[in-house]
Protein backbone atom coordinates (compact mmCIF):
# COMPACT_ATOMS: atom_id res chain seq x y z
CA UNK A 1 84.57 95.08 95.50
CA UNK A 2 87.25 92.92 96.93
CA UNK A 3 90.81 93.28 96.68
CA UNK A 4 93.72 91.22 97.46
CA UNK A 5 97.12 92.25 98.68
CA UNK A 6 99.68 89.97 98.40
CA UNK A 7 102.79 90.01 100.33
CA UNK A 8 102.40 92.59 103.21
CA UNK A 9 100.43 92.49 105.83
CA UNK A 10 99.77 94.74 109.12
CA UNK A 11 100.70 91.59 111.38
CA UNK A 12 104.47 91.64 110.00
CA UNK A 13 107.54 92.22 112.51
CA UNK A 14 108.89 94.16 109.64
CA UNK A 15 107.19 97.85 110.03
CA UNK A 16 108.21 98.99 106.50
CA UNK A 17 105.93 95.50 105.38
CA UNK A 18 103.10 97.25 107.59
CA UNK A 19 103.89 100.69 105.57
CA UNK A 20 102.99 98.71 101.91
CA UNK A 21 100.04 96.73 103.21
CA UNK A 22 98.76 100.14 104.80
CA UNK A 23 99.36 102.33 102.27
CA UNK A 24 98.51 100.04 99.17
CA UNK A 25 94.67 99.59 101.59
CA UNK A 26 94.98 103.47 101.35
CA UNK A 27 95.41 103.77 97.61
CA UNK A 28 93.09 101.58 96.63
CA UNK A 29 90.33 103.18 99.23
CA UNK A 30 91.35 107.05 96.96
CA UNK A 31 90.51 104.26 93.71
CA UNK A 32 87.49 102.23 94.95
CA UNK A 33 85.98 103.74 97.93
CA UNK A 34 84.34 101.64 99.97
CA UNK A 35 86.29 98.26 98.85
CA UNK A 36 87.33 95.04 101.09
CA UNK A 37 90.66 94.62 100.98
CA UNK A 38 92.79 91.77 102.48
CA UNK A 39 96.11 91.33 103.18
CA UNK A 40 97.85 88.08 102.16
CA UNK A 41 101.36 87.36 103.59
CA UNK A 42 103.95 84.84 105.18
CA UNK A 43 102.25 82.85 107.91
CA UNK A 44 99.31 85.54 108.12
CA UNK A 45 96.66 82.52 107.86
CA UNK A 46 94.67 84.41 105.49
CA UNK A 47 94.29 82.07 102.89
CA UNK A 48 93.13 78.20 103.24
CA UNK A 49 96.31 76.95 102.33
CA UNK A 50 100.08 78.35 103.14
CA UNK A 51 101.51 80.16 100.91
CA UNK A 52 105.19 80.72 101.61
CA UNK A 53 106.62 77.89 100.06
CA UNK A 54 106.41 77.64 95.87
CA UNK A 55 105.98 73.35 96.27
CA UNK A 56 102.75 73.68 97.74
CA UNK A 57 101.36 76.55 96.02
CA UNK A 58 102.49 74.49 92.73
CA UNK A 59 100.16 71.18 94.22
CA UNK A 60 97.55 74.21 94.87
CA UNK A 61 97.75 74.15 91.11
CA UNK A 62 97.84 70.88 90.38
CA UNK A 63 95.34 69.41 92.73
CA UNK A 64 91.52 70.30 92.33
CA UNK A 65 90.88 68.87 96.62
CA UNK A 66 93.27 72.14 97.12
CA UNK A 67 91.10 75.22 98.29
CA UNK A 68 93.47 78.12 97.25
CA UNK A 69 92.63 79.09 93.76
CA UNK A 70 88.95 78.97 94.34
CA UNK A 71 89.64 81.63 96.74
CA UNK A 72 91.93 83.51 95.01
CA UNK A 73 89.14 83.42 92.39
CA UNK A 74 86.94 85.35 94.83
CA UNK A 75 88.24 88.83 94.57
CA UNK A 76 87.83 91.18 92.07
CA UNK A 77 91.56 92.68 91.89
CA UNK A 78 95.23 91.70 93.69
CA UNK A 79 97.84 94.05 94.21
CA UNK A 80 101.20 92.10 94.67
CA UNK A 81 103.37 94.54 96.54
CA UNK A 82 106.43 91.79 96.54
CA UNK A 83 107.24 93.15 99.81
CA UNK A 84 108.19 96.52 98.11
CA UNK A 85 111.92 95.32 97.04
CA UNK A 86 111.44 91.31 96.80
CA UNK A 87 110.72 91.07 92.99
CA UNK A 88 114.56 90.50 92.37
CA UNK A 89 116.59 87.72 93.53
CA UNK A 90 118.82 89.85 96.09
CA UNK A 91 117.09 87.53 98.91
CA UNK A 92 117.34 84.68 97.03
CA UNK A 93 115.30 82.33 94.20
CA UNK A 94 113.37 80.38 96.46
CA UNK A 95 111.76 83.83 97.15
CA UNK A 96 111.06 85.44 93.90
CA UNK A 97 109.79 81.92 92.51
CA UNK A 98 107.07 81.38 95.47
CA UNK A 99 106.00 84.97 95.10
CA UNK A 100 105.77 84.94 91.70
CA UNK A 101 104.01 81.69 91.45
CA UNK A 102 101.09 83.00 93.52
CA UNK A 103 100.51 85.76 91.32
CA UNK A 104 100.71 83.27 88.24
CA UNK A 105 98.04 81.92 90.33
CA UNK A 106 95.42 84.64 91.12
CA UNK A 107 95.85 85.10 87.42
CA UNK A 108 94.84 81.60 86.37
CA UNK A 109 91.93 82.12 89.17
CA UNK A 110 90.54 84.70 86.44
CA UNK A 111 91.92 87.12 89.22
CA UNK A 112 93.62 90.58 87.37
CA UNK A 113 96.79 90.99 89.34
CA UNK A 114 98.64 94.37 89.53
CA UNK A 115 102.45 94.66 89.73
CA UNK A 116 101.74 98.13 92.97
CA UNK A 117 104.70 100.33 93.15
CA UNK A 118 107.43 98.63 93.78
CA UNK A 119 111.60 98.16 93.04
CA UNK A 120 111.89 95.84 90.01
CA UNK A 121 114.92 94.12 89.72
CA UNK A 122 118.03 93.31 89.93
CA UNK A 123 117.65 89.93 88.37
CA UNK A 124 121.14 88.39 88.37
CA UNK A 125 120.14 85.05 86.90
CA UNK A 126 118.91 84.01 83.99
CA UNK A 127 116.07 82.16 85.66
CA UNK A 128 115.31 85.28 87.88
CA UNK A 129 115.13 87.22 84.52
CA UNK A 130 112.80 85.01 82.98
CA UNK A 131 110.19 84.73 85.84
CA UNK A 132 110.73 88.43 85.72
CA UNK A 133 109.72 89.21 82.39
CA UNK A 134 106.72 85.85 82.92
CA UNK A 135 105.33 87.86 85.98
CA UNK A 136 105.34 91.39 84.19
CA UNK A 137 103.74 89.99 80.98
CA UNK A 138 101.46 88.20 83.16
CA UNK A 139 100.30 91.06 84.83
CA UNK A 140 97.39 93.72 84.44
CA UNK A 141 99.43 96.48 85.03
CA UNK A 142 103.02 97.02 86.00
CA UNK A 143 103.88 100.00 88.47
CA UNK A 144 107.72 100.99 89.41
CA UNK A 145 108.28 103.39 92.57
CA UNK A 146 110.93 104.92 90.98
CA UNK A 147 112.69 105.49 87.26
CA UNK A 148 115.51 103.14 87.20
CA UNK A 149 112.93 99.94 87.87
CA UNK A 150 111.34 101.44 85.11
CA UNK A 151 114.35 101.97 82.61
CA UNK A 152 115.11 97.87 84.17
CA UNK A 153 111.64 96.98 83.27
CA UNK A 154 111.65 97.82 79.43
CA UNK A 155 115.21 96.19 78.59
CA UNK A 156 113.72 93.49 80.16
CA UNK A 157 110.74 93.97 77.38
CA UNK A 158 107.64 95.23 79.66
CA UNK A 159 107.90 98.61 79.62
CA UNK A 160 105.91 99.77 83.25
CA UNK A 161 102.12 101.37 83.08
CA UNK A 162 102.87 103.74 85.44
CA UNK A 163 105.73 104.89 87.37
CA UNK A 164 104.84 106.33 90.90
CA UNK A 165 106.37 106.23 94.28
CA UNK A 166 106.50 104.69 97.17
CA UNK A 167 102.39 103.90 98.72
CA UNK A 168 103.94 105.12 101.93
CA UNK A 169 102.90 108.33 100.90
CA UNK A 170 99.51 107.72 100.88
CA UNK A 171 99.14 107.28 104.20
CA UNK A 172 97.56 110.14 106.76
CA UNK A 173 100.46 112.11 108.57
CA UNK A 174 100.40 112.24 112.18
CA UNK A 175 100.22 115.64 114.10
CA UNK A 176 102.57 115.43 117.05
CA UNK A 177 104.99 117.95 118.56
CA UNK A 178 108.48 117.64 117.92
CA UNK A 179 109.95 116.64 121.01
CA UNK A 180 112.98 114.55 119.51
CA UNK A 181 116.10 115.77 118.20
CA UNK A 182 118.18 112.95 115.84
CA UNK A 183 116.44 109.54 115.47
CA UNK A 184 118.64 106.85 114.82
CA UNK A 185 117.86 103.56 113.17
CA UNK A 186 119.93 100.94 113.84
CA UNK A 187 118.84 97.63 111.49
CA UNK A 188 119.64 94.24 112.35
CA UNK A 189 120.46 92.97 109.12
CA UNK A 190 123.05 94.96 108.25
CA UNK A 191 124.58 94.68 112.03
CA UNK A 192 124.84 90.84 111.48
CA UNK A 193 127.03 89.12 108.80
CA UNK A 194 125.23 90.03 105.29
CA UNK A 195 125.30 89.78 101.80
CA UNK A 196 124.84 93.95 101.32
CA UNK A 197 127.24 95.14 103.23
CA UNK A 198 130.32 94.74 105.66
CA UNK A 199 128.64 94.59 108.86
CA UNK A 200 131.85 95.43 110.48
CA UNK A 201 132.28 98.16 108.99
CA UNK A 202 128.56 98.90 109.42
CA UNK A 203 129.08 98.76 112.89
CA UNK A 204 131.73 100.87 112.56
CA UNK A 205 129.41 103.62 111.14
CA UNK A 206 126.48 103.69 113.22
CA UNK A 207 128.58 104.17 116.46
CA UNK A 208 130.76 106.75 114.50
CA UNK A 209 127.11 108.78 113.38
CA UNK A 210 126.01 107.98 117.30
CA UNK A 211 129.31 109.43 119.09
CA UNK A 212 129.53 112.20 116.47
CA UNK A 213 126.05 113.27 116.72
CA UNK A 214 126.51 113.29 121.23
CA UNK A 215 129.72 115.09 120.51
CA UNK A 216 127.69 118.14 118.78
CA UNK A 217 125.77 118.36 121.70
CA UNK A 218 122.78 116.53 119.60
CA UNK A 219 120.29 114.06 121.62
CA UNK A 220 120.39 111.16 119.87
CA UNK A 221 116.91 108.10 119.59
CA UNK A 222 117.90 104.45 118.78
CA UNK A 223 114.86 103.31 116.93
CA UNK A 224 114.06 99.16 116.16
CA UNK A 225 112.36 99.70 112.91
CA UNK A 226 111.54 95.85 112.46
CA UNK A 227 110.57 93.99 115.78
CA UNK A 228 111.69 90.94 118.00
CA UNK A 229 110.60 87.70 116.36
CA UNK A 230 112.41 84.22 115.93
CA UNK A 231 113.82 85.91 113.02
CA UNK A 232 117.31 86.84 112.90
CA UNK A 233 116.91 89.81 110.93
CA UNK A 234 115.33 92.15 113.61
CA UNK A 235 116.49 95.76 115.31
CA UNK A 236 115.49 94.97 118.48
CA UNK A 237 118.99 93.33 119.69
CA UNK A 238 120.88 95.80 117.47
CA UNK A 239 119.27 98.66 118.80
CA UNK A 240 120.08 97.47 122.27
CA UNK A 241 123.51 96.20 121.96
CA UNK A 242 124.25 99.72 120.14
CA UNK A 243 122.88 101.62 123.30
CA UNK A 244 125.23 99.12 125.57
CA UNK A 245 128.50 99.92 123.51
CA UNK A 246 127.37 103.42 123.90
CA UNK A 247 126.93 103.86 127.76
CA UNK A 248 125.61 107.60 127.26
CA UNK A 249 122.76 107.91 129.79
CA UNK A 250 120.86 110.37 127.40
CA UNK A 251 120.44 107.95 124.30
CA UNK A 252 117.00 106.65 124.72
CA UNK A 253 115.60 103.77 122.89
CA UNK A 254 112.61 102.71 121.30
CA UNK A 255 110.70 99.81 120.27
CA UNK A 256 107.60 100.90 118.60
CA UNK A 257 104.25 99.43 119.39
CA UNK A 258 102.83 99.39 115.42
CA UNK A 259 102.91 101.41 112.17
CA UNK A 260 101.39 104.18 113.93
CA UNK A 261 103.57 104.32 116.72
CA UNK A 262 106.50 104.71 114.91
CA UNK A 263 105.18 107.52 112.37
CA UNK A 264 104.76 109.33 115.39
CA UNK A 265 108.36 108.92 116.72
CA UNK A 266 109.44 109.84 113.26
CA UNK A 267 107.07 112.98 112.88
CA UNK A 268 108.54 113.81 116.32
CA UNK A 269 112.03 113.93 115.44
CA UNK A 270 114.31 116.42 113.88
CA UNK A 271 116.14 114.41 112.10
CA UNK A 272 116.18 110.55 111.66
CA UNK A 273 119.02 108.67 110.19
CA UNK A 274 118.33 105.16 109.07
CA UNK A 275 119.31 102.15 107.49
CA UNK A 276 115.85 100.56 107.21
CA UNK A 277 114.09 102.31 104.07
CA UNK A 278 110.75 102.69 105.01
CA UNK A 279 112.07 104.10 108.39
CA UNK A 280 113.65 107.21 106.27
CA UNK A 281 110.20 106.86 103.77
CA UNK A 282 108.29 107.11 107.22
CA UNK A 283 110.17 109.94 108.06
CA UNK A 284 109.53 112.13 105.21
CA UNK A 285 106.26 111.19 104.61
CA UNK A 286 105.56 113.06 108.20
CA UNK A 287 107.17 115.75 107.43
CA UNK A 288 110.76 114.84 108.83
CA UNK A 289 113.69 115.17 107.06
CA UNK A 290 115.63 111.73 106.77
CA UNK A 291 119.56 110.77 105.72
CA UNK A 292 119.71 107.44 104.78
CA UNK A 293 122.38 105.14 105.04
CA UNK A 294 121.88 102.67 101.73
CA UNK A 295 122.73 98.96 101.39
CA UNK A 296 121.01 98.29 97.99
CA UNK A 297 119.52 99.98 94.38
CA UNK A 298 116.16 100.29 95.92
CA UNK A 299 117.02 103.55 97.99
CA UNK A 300 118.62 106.50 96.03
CA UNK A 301 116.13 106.30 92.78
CA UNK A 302 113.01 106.39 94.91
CA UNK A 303 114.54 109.36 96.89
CA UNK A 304 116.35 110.88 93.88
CA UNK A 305 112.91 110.39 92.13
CA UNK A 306 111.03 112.83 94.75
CA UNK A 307 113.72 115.17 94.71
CA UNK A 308 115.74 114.09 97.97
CA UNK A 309 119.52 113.74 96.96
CA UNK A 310 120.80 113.26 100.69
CA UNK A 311 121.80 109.75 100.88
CA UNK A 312 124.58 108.09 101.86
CA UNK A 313 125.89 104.96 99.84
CA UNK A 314 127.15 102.56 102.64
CA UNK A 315 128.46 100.57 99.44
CA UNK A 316 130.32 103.23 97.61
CA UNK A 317 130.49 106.03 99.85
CA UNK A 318 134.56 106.41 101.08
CA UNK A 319 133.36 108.19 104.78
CA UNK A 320 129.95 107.07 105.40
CA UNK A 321 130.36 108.79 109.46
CA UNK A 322 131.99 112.82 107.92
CA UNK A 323 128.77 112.44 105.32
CA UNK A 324 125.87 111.77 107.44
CA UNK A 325 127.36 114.12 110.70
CA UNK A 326 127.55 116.96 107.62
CA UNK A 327 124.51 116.00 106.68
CA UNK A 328 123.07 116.47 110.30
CA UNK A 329 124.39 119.84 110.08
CA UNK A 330 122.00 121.39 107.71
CA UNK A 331 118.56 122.35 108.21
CA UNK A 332 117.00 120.20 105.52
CA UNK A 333 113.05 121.03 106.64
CA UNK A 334 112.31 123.12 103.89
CA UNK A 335 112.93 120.47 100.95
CA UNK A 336 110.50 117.87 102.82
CA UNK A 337 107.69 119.74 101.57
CA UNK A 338 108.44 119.87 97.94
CA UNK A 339 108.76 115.87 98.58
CA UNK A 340 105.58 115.41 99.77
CA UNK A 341 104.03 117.50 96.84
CA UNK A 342 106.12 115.40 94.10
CA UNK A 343 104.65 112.08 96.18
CA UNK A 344 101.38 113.01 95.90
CA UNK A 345 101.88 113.88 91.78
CA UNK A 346 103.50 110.75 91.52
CA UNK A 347 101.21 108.49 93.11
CA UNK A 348 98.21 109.96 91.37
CA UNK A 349 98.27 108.04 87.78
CA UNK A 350 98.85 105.13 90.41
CA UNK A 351 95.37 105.90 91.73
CA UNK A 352 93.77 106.26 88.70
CA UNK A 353 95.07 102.67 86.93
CA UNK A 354 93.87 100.81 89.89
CA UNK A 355 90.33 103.07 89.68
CA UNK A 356 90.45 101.62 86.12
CA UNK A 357 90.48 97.67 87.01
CA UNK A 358 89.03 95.20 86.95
């Protein structure tokens, strides 16, 4: 059996991109053991033509000298992650229409195409609506990571076919001592002007966590959660410049190697703060307890879904710095394990619709 995964890959600068790919390769190993899967993403070369811009996938369609939907025609099932949190328009049209004009694709192809747990929504358009509801009705099956996507998904008339959580959780934990104390991730796109939040006032917040945190007497980790690339929005520079303002000989920083380097820093930890989802979704998903610091809808269902209520609404929240240092505070170990057991009973009816496709 071959399977397709579109839209994450384990080649992306983006780590919490590496989490889906991985963990959607995981879940569909638990549904069809022994199956191929590839991973299809933005400049990953995987396919025979490119994919990342919807005017040539639409002369994919259109002309029959174009090799794409012949090969999308050769697997058996595609599992369209949308990046976890792209199948809105929060990052823009361009975006959602490319993405979901390869899945319209795969489908023409004869290829069934699965909606894998993701955020759906917010559509603030009408067009964004419409390709919303045209890619759900399109689809084999529709999967939300967490309730409110589903609630979105049936005003928008598809009610979901299963609502799960986040494929992060299906990934093997790392055993590692804890040698850290407070990880802090620091992400780039926030730090730089934004549409999500003020990154002043961002800025403002992760030093206030950082000096509050070496004030208690707490060792404090900078951690780059997506990687140096050409791309503006990385944690690399962040992470650095926050360590300069800093000037505290004891703050370490890291830049993680891969996916598996960094669920070891976050299995090593204590604590880790972040602003990057996947880097708090990495964190509990080894065992760590995680506060994170929220720029969009996509964070506090999933968490509030799997029984974590500690995060902090960078958006709404009137003292962002007080909340998370109280936060830091408490011993929160002994909720992460009734997480992980609410993960792995909501990711099993995800398991068993993929086991029932093609």
């Amino acid at each position: 059996m071959r399977v397709l995964t579109l839209w994450a890959d384990d080649l992306s600068s983006n780590l919490g991109v590496r989490a889906l790919a991985r963990g959607t390769a995981a879940l569909v190993e638990r549904a069809h053991p022994g199956a191929e899967v590839v991973a299809l993403h933005y400049g990953s070369g995987t396919a025979p033509t490119p994919v990342g811009d919807w005017r040539r996938l639409l002369r994919a369609r259109l002309d029959p000298r174009e090799p794409l939907v012949e090969w999308l025609r050769g697997f058996d099932l595609a599992v369209d992650t949308r990046a976890g949190d792209s199948f809105a328009d929060i990052y823009g049209l361009r975006r959602l229409t490319t993405q979901s004009m390869l899945a319209e694709l795969a489908t023409q192809a004869g290829t069934p195409v699965v909606l894998g747990p993701q955020t759906i929504g917010p559509f603030g358009t009408r067009r964004a609506r419409t390709l919303g509801r045209w890619s759900m009705r399109r689809a084999a099956c529709v999967m939300a990571r967490d309730s409110t996507s589903a609630e979105y998904a049936a005003r928008l008339g598809r009610p979901v076919d299963v609502l799960s959580t986040d494929v992060v959780f299906a990934l093997p934990r790392p055993q590692v001592e804890r040698t850290r104390d407070v990880v802090l991730n620091v992400s780039g796109l926030l730090w730089a002007p934004n549409p999500h939040v003020d990154h002043a006032g961002y800025r403002t917040t992760v030093l206030g966590v950082a000096r509050g945190l070496l004030a208690a007497g707490r060792r404090v980790t900078l951690l780059a959660h997506v990687l140096d690339s050409p791309v503006a929005d990385n944690d690399v520079p962040a992470v650095h410049e926050v360590a300069a303002l800093l000037d505290e000989p004891g703050v370490d920083v890291v830049v993680p190697e891969d996916l598996d380097d960094v669920r070891r820093v976050t299995a090593s930890a204590a604590l880790v703060v972040g602003s990057r989802m996947h880097a708090c979704l990495n964190a509990l998903s080894t065992g760590t307890p995680a506060v994170p610091l929220a720029y969009s809808r996509k964070f506090d269902p999933l968490l509030s879904d799997l029984g974590w209520p500690h995060t902090i609404d960078l958006r709404r929240a009137a003292d962002p710095v007080a909340a998370t240092l109280t936060l830091a505070d408490k011993d929160l170990t002994a909720d992460v394990d009734a997480v992980l057991d609410r993960a792995a009973t909501l990711l099993a009816p995800a398991v068993a619709a993929v086991r029932a496709l093609p």
